[in-house]
C-alpha atoms as a PDB file:
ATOM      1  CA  UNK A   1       0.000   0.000   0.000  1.00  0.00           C
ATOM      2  CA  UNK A   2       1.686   3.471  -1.230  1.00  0.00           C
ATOM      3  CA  UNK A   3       0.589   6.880   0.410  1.00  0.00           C
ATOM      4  CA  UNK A   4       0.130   7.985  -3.365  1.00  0.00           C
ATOM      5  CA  UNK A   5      -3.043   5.513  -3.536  1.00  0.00           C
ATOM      6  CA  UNK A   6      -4.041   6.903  -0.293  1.00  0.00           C
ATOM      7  CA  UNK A   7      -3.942  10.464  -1.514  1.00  0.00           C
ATOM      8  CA  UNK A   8      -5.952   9.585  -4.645  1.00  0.00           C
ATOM      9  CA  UNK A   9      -8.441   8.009  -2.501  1.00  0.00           C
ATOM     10  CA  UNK A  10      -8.776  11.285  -0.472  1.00  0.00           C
ATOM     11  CA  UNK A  11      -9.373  13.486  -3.390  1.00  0.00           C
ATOM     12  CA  UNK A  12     -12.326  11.305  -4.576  1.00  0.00           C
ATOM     13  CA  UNK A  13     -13.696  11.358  -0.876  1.00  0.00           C
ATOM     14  CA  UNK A  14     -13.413  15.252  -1.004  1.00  0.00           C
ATOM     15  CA  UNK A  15     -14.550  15.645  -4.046  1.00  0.00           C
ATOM     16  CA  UNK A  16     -17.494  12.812  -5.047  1.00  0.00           C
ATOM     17  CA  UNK A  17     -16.823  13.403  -7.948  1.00  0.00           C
ATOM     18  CA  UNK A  18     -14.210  10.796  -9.927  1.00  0.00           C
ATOM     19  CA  UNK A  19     -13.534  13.591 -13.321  1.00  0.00           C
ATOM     20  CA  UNK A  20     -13.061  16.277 -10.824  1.00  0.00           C
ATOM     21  CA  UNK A  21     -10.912  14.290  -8.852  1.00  0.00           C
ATOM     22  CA  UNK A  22      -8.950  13.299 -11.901  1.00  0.00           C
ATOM     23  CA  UNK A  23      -8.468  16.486 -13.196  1.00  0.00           C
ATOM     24  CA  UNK A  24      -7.248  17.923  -9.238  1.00  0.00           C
ATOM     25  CA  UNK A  25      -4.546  15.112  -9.387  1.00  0.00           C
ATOM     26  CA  UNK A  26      -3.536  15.238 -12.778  1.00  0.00           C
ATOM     27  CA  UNK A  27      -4.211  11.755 -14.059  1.00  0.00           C
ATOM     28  CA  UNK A  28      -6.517  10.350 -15.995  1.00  0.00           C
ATOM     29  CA  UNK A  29      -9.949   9.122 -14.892  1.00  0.00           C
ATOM     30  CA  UNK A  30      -9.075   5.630 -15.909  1.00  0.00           C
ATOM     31  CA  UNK A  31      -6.345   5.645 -14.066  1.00  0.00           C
ATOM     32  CA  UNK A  32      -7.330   7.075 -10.898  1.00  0.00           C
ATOM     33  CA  UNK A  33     -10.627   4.321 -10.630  1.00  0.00           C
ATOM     34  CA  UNK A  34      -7.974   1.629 -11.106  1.00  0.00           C
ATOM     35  CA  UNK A  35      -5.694   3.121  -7.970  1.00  0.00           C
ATOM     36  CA  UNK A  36      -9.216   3.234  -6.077  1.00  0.00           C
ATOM     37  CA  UNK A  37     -10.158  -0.060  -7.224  1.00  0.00           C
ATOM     38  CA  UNK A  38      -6.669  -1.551  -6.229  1.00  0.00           C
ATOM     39  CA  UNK A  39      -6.426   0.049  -2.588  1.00  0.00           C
ATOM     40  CA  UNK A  40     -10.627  -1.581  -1.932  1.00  0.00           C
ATOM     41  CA  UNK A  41      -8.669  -4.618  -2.710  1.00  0.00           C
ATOM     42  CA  UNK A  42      -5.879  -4.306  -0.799  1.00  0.00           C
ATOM     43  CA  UNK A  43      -8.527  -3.343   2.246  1.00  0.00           C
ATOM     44  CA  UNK A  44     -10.431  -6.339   1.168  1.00  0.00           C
ATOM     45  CA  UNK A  45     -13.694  -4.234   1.277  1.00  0.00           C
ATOM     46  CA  UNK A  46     -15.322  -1.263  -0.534  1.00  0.00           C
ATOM     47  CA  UNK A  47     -14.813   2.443   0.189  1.00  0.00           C
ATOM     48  CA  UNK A  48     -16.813   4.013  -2.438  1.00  0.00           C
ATOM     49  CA  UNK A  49     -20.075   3.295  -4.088  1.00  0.00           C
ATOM     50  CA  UNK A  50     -20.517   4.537  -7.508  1.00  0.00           C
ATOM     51  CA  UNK A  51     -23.605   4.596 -10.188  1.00  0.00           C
ATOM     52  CA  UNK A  52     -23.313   6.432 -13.393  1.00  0.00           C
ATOM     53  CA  UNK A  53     -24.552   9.881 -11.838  1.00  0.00           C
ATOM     54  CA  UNK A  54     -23.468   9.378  -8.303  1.00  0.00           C
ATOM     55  CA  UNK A  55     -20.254   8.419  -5.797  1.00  0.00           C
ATOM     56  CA  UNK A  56     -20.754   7.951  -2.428  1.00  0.00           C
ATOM     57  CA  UNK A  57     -18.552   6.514   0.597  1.00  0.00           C
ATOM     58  CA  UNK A  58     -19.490   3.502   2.305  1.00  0.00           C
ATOM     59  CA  UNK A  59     -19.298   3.119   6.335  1.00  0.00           C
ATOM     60  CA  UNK A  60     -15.998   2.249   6.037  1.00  0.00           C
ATOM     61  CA  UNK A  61     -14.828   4.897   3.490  1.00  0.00           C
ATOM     62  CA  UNK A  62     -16.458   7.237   5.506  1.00  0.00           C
ATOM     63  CA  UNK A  63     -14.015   6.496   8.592  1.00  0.00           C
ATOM     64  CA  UNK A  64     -10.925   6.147   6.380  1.00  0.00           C
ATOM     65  CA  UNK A  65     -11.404   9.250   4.985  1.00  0.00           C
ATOM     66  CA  UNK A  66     -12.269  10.973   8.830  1.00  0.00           C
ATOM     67  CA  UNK A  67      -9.398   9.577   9.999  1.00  0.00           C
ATOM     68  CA  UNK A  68      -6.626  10.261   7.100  1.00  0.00           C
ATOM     69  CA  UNK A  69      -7.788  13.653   6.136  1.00  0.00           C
ATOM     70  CA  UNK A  70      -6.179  15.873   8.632  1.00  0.00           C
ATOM     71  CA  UNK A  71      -2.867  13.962   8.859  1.00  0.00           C
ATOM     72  CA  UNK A  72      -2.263  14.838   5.310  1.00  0.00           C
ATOM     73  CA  UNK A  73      -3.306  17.962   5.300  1.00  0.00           C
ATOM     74  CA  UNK A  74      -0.733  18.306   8.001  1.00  0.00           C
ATOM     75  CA  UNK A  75       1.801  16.956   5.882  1.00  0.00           C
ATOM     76  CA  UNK A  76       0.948  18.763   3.113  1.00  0.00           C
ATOM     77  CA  UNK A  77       1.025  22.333   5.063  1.00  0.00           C
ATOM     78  CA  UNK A  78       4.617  21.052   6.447  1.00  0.00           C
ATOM     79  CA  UNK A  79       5.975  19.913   3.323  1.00  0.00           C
ATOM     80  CA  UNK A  80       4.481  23.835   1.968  1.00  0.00           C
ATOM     81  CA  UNK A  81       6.642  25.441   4.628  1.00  0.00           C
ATOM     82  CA  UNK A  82       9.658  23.465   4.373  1.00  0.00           C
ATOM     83  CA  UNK A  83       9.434  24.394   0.504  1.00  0.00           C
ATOM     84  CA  UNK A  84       8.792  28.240   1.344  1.00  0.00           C
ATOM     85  CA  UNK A  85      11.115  29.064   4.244  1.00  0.00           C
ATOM     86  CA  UNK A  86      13.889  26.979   3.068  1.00  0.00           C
ATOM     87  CA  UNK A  87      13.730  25.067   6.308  1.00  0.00           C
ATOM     88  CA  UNK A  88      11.988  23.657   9.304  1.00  0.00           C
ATOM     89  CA  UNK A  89       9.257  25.310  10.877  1.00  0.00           C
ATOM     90  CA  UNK A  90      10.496  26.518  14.234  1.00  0.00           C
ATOM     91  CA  UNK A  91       8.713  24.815  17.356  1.00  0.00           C
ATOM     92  CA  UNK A  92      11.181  26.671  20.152  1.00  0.00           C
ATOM     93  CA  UNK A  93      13.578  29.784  20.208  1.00  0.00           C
ATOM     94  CA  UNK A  94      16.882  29.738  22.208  1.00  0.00           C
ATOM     95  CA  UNK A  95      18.116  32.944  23.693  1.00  0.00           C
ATOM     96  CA  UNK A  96      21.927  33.215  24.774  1.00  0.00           C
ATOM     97  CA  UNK A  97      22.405  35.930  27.319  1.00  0.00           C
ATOM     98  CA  UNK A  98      25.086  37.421  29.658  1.00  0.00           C
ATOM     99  CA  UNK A  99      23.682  37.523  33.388  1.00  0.00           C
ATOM    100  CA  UNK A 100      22.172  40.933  33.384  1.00  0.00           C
ATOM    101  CA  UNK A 101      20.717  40.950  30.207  1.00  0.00           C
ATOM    102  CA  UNK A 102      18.990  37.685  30.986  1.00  0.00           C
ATOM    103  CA  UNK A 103      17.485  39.503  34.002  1.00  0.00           C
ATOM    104  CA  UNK A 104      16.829  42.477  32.172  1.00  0.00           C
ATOM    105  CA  UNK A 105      15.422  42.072  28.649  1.00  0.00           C
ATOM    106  CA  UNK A 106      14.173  38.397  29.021  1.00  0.00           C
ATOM    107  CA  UNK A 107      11.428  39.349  31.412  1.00  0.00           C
ATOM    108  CA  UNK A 108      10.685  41.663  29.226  1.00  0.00           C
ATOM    109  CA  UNK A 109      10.682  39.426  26.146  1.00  0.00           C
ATOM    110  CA  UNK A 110       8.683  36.042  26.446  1.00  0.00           C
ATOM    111  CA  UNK A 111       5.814  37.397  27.279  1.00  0.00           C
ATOM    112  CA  UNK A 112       5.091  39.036  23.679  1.00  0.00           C
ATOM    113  CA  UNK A 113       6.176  35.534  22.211  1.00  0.00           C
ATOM    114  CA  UNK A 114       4.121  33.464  24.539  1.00  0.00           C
ATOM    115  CA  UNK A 115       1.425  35.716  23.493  1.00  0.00           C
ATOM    116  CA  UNK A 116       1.650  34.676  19.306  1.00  0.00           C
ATOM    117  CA  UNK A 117       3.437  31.709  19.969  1.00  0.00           C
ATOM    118  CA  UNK A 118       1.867  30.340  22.453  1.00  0.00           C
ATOM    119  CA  UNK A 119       3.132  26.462  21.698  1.00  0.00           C
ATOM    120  CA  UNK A 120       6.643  28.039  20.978  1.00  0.00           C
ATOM    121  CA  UNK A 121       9.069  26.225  23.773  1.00  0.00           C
ATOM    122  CA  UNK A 122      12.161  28.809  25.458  1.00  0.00           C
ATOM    123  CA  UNK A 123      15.419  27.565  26.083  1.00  0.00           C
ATOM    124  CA  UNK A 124      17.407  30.464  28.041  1.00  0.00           C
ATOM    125  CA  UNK A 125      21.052  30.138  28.450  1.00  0.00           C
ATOM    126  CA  UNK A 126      23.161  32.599  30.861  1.00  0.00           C
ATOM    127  CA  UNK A 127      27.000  32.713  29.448  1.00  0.00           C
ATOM    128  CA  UNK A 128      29.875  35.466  28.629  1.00  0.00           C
ATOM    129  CA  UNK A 129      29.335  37.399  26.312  1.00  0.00           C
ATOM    130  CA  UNK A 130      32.123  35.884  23.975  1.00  0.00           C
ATOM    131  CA  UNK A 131      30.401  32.482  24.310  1.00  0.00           C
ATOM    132  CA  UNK A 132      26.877  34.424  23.496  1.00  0.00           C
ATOM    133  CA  UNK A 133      28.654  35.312  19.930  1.00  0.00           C
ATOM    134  CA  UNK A 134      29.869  31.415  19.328  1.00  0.00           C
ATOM    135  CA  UNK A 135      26.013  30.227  20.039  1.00  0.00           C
ATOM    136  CA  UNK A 136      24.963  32.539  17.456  1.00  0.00           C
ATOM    137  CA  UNK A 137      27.071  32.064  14.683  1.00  0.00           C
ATOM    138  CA  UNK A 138      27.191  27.796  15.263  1.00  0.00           C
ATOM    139  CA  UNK A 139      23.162  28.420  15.324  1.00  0.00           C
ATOM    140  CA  UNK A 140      22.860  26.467  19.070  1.00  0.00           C
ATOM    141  CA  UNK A 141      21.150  29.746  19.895  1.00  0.00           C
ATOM    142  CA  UNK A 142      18.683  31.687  17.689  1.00  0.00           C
ATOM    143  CA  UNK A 143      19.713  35.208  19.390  1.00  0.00           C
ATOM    144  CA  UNK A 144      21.841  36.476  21.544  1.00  0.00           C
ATOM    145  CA  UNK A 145      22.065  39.689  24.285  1.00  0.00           C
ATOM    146  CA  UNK A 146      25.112  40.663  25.030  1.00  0.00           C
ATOM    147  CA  UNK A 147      27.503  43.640  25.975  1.00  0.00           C
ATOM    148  CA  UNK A 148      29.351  45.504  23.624  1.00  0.00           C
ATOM    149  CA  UNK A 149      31.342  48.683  24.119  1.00  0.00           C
ATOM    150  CA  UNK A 150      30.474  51.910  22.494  1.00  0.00           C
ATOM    151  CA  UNK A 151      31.711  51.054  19.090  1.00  0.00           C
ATOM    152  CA  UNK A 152      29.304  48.053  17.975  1.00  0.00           C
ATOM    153  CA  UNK A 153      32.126  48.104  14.811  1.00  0.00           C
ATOM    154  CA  UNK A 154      34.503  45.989  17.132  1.00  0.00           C
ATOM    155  CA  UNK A 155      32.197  43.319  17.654  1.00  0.00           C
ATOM    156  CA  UNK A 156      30.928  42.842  14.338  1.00  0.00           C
ATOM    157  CA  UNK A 157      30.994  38.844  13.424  1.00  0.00           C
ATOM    158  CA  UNK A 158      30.894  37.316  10.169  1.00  0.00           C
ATOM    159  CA  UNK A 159      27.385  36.003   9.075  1.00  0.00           C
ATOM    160  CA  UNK A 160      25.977  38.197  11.697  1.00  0.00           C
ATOM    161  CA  UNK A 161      23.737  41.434  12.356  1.00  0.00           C
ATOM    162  CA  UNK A 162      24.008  43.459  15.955  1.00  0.00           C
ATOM    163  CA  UNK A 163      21.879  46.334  16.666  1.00  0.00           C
ATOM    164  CA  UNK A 164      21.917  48.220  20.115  1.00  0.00           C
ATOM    165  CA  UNK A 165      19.007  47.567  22.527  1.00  0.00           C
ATOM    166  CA  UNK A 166      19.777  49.810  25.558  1.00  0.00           C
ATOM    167  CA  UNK A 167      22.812  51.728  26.982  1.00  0.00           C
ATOM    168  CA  UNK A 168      24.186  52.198  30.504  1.00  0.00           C
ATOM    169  CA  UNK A 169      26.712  54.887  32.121  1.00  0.00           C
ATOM    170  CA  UNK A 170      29.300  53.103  33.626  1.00  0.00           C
ATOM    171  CA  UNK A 171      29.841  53.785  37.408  1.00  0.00           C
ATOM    172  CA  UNK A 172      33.299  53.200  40.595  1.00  0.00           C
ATOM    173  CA  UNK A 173      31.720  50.828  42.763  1.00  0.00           C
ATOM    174  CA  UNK A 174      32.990  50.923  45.866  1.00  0.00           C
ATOM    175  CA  UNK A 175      32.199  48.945  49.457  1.00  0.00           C
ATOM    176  CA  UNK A 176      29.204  51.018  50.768  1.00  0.00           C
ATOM    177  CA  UNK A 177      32.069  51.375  53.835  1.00  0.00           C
ATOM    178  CA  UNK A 178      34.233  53.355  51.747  1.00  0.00           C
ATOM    179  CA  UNK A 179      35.508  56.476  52.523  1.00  0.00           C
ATOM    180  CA  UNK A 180      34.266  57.313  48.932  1.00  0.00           C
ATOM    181  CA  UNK A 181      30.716  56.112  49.265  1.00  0.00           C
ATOM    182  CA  UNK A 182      29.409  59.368  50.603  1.00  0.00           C
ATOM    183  CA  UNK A 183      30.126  60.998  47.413  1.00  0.00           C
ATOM    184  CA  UNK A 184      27.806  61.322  44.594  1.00  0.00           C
ATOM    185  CA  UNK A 185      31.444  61.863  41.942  1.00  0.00           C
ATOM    186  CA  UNK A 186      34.923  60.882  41.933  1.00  0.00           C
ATOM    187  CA  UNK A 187      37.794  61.743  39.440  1.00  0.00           C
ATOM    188  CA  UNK A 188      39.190  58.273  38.521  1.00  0.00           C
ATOM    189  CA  UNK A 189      42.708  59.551  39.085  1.00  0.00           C
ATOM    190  CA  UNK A 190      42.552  59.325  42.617  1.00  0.00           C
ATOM    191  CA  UNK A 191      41.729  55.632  42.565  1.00  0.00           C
ATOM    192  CA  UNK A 192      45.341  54.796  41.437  1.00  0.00           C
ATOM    193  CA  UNK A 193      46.699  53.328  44.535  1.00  0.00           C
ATOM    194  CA  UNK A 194      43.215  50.856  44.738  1.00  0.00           C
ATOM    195  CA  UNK A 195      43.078  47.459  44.056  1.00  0.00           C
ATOM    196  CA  UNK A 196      40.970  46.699  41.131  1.00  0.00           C
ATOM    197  CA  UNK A 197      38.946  43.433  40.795  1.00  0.00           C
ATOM    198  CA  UNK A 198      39.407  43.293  36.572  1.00  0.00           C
ATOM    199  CA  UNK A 199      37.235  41.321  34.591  1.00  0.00           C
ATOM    200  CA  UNK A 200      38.433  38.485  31.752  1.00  0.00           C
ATOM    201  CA  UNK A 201      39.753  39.977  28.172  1.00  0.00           C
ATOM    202  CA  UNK A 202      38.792  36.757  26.153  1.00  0.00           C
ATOM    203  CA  UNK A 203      35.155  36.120  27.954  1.00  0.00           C
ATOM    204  CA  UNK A 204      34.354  39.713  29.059  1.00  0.00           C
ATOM    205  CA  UNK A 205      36.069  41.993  26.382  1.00  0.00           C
ATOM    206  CA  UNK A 206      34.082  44.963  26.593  1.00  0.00           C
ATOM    207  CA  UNK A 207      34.190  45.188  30.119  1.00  0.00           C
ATOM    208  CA  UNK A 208      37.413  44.495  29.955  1.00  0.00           C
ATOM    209  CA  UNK A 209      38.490  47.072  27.914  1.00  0.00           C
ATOM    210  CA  UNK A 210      36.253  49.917  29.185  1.00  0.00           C
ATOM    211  CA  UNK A 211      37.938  49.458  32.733  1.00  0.00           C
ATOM    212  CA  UNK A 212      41.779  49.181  30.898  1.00  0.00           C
ATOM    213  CA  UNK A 213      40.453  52.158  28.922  1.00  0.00           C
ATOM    214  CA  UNK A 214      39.201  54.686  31.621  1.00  0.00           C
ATOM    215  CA  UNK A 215      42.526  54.289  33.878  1.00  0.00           C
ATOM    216  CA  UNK A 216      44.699  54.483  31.354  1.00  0.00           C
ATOM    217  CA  UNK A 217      42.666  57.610  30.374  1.00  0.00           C
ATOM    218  CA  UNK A 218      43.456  58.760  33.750  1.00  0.00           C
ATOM    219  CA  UNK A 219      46.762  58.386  33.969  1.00  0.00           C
ATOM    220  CA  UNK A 220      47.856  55.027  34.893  1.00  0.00           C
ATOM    221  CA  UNK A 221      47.705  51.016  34.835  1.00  0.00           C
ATOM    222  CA  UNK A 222      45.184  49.506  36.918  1.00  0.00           C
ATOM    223  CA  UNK A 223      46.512  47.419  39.781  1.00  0.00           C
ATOM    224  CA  UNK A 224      44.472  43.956  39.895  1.00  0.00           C
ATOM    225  CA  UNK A 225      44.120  41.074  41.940  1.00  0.00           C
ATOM    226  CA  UNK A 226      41.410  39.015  40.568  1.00  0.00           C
ATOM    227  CA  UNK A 227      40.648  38.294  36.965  1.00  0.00           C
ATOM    228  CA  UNK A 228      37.150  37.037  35.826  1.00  0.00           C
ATOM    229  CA  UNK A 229      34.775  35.904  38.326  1.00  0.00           C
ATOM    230  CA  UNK A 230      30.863  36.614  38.077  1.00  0.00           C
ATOM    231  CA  UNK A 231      28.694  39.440  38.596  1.00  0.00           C
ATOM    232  CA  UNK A 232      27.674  38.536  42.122  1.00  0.00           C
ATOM    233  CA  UNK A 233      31.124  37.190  43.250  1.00  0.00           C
ATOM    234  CA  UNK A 234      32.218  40.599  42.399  1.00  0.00           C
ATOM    235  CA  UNK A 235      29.946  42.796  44.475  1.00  0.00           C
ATOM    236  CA  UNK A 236      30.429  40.158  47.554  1.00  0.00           C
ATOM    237  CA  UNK A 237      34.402  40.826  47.070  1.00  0.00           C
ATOM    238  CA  UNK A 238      33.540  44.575  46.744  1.00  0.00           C
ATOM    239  CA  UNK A 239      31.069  44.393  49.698  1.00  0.00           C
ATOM    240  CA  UNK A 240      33.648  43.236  52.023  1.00  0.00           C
ATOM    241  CA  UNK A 241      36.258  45.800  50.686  1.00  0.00           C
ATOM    242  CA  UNK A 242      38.367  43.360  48.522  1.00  0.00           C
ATOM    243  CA  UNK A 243      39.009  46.194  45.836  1.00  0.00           C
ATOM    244  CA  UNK A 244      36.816  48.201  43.561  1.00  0.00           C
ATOM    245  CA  UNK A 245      35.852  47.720  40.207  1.00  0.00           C
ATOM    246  CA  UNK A 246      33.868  49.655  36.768  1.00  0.00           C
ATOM    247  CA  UNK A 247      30.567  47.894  36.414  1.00  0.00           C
ATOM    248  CA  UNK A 248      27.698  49.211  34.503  1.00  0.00           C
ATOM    249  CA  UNK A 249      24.456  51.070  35.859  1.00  0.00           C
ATOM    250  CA  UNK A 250      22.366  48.046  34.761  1.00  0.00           C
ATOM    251  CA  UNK A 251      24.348  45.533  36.315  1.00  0.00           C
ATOM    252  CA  UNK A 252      24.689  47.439  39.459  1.00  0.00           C
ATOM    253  CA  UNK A 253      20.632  47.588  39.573  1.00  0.00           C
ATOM    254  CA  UNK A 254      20.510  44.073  40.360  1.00  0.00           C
ATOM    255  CA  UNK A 255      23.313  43.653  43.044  1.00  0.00           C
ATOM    256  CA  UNK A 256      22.390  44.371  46.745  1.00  0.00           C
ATOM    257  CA  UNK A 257      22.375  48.612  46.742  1.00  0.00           C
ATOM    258  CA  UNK A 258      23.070  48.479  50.733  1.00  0.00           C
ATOM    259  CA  UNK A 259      26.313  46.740  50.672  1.00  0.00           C
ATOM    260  CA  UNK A 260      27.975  48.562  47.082  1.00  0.00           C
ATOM    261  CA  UNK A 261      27.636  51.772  45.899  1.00  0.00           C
ATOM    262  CA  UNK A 262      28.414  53.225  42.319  1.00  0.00           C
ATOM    263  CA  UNK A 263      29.558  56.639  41.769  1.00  0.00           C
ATOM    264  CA  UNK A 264      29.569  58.767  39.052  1.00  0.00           C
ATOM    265  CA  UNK A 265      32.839  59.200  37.271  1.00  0.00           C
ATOM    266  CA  UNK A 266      34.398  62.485  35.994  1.00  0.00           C
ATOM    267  CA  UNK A 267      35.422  63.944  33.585  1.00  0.00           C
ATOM    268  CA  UNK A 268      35.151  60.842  31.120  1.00  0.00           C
ATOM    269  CA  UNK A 269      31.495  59.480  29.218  1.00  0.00           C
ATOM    270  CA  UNK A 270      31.986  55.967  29.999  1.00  0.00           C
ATOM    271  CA  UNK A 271      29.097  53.321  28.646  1.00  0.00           C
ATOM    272  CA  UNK A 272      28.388  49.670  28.142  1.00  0.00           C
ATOM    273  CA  UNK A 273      25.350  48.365  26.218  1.00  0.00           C
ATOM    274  CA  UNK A 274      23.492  45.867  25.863  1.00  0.00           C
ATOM    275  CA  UNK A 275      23.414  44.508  22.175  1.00  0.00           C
ATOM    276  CA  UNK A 276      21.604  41.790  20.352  1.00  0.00           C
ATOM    277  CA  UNK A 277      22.712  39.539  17.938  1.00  0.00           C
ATOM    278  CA  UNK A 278      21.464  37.283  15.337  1.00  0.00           C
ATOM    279  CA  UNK A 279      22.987  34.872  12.265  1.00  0.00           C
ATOM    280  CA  UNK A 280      21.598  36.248   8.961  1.00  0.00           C
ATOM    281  CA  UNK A 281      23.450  33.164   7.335  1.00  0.00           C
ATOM    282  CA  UNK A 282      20.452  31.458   6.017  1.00  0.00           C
ATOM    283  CA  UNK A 283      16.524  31.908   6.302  1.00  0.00           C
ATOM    284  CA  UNK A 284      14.929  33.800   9.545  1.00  0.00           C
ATOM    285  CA  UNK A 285      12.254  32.157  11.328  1.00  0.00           C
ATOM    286  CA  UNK A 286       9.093  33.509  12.053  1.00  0.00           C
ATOM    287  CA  UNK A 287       9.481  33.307  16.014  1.00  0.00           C
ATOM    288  CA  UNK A 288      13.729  35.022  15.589  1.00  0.00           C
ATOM    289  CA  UNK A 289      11.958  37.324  13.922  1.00  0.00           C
ATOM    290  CA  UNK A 290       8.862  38.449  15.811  1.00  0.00           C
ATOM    291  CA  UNK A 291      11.416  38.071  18.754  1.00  0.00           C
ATOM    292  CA  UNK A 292      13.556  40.648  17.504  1.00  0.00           C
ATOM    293  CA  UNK A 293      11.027  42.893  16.902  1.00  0.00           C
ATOM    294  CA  UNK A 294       9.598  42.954  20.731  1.00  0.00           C
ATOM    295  CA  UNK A 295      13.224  43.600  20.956  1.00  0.00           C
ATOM    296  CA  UNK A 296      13.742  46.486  19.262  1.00  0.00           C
ATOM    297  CA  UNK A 297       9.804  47.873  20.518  1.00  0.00           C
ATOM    298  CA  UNK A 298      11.131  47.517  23.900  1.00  0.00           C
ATOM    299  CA  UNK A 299      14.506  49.497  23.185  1.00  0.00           C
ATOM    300  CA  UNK A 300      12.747  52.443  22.763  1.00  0.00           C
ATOM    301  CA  UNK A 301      15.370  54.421  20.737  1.00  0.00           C
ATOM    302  CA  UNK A 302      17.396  52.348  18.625  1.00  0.00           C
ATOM    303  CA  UNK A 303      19.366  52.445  15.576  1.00  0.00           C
ATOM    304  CA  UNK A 304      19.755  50.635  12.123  1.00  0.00           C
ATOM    305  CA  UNK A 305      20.681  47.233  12.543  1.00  0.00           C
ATOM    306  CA  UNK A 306      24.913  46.804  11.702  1.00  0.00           C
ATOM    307  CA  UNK A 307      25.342  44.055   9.182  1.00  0.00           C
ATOM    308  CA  UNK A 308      28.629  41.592   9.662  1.00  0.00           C
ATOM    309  CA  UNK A 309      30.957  41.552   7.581  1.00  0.00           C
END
């Protein structure tokens, strides 16, 4: 028994009709009463009765046909949308994020999808922000928030497009039991003898190089004496006055505000954004898409998305 029989039989059913039928499925009449009359056989009892003005389906026609109908039509509508799209239809989106953009812009994202999608699955994964660019462009992750400095130029990735969703000043924080915690600015010069808690070049480049980059500006080298641990690990280590650090407003929103505080710094414009990221290598789903979108919505102000190179 071939599903092409099957298919015949399902046009007749829809149609009652065995020239209209015919002429739907591009075969001849002849033809198409000989598939029918081969697959009653194969069944070993009838599915249609037919008179010279008439065609009907017996009992068990009837439930053949009730019971095949929608799984082709199913198949047909897939095999429709694998044809247009180029690809799968997408049944779950995965979002890469670094900590405080997962906490941030997730929140304010699923609910727009669970709203159209509503059988869409989510697979969330925190990670650097290097690590958020590799799930991208491998396609493990369908987009990706992550930080980027003010020049979204140095983070361009091939097969990729980046647009900025939101931007943050970038703040001293300092144990809220420093003698500097009373004061609303500092001049970053004067934190020259302070231990600095750094953050990793190859997972965390753009904080990286916005801290290397602002005491430079002042006049000298950053003294470290930690390289690379999380966001919370950080404002415990700050908390207890194990060195300062640069950290972004956003990220300083969701550590404890009683034990750290962030102060404004002077005399430099220092930010960090949050960025999103997606692989333009192939075809777009619908749910990348729409999820982008809420994105961008939510930004507020944002501009053109950058193209990869």
């Amino acid at each position: 028994m071939n599903l092409q029989a099957l298919r015949y039989f399902l046009e007749v059913a829809r149609c009652l009709n065995f020239s209209k039928a015919a002429k739907n499925l591009h075969i001849s009449q002849p033809g198409l009463s000989q598939q029918i009359h081969a697959l009653e056989e194969q069944f070993n009892f009838k599915l249609l009765t037919r008179t010279t003005r008439t065609v009907k389906l017996t009992k068990e026609g009837m439930f053949l046909y009730k019971k095949l109908q929608p799984s082709f039509e199913t198949i047909e509508q897939t095999l429709m949308d694998i044809q247009e799209h180029g690809t799968i239809p997408q049944k779950n989106i995965s979002i890469a994020a670094v900590p405080s953009a997962a906490s941030n812009w997730v929140p304010a994202l699923l609910p727009g999808l669970r709203a159209k999608f509503s059988d869409v699955e989510f697979y969330i994964q925190e990670t650097s922000s290097k690590r958020v660019i590799e799930l991208v462009r491998s396609r493990e992750s369908d987009v990706g928030l992550f930080r980027t400095s003010s020049t979204l130029g140095e983070t361009q990735e091939e097969s990729t497009s980046i647009f900025e969703i939101s931007r943050h000043p970038v703040l001293l924080v300092v144990s809220a039991s420093h003698p500097l915690a009373a004061q609303d600015s500092v001049n970053l010069s004067e934190m020259s003898g302070e231990t600095f808690l750094h953050y990793d070049p190859e997972t965390s480049p753009s904080l990286h190089g916005v801290l290397e980059q602002a005491c430079r500006t002042a006049g000298f080298v950053p003294r470290t004496m930690g390289i690379g641990p999380e966001m919370l690990t950080i404002s415990n280590l700050i908390a207890s006055g194990i060195g300062i650090t640069l950290m972004p407003a956003d990220m300083i929103d969701l550590l404890p505000g009683d034990k750290i505080k962030g102060i404004r710094i002077e005399g430099q414009e220092l930010y960090s954004s949050i960025s999103a990221v997606w692989n333009t290598s192939n075809f777009i789903p619908p749910v990348t898409q729409f999820a982008l979108e809420l994105l961008k919505e939510a930004s507020g102000a944002f501009p053109a998305a950058v193209s990869g190179r």
